[in-house]
Protein backbone atom coordinates (compact mmCIF):
# COMPACT_ATOMS: atom_id res chain seq x y z
CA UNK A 1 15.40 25.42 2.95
CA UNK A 2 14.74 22.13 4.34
CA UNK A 3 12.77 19.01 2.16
CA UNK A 4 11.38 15.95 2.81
CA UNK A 5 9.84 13.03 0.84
CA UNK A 6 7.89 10.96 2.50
CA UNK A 7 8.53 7.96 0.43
CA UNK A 8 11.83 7.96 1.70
CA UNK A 9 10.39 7.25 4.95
CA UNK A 10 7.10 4.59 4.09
CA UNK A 11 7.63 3.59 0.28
CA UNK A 12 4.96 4.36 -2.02
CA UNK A 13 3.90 7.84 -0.11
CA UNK A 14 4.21 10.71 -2.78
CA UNK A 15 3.90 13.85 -0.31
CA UNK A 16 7.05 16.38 -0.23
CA UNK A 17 7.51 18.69 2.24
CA UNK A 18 9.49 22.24 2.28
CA UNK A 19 9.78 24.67 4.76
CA UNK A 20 12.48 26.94 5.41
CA UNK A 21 11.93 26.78 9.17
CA UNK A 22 12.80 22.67 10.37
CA UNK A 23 10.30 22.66 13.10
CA UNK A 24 7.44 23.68 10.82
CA UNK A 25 8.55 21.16 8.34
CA UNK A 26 8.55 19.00 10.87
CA UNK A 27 5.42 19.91 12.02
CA UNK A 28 3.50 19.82 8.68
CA UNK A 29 4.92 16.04 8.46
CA UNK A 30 3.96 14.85 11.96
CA UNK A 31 0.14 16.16 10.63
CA UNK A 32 0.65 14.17 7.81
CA UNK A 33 2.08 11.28 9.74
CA UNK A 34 -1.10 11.03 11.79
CA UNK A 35 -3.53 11.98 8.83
CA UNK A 36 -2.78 9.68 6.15
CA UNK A 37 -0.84 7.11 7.90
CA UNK A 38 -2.01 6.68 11.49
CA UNK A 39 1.04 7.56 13.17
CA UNK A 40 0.28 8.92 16.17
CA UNK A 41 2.59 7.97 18.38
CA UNK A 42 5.85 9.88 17.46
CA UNK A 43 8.64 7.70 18.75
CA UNK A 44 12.36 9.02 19.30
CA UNK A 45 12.56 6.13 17.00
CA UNK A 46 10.63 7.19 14.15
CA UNK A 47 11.42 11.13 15.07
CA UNK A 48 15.02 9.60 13.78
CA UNK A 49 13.90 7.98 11.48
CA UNK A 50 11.89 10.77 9.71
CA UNK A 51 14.83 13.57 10.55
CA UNK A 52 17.84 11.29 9.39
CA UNK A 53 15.55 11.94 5.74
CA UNK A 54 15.32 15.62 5.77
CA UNK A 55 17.33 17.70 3.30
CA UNK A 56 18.72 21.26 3.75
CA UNK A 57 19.10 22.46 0.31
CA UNK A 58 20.18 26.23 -0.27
């Protein structure tokens, strides 16, 4: 299982994400990304940046 908080990312954000499959995690949080914080433009930068905050928990 993989997790993410978003607030580890851009402080003050209280959306989690879980998905046992990365790339839909992924996925669900680039949705987010653009939805609720304008993030559009997925840099390798801030594809690192996100990914360097994901969890694999068992």
């Amino acid at each position: 299982m993989f997790k993410l908080a978003c607030g580890d990312v851009m402080p003050g954000c209280a959306a989690t994400f879980e998905n046992a499959d990365r790339g839909a995690l992924m996925s669900a949080v680039a949705s987010h990304a653009a939805a609720d914080h304008g993030i559009t433009d997925l840099t390798p930068d801030v594809v690192a940046a996100v990914e360097s905050k994901v969890v694999r928990v068992a």
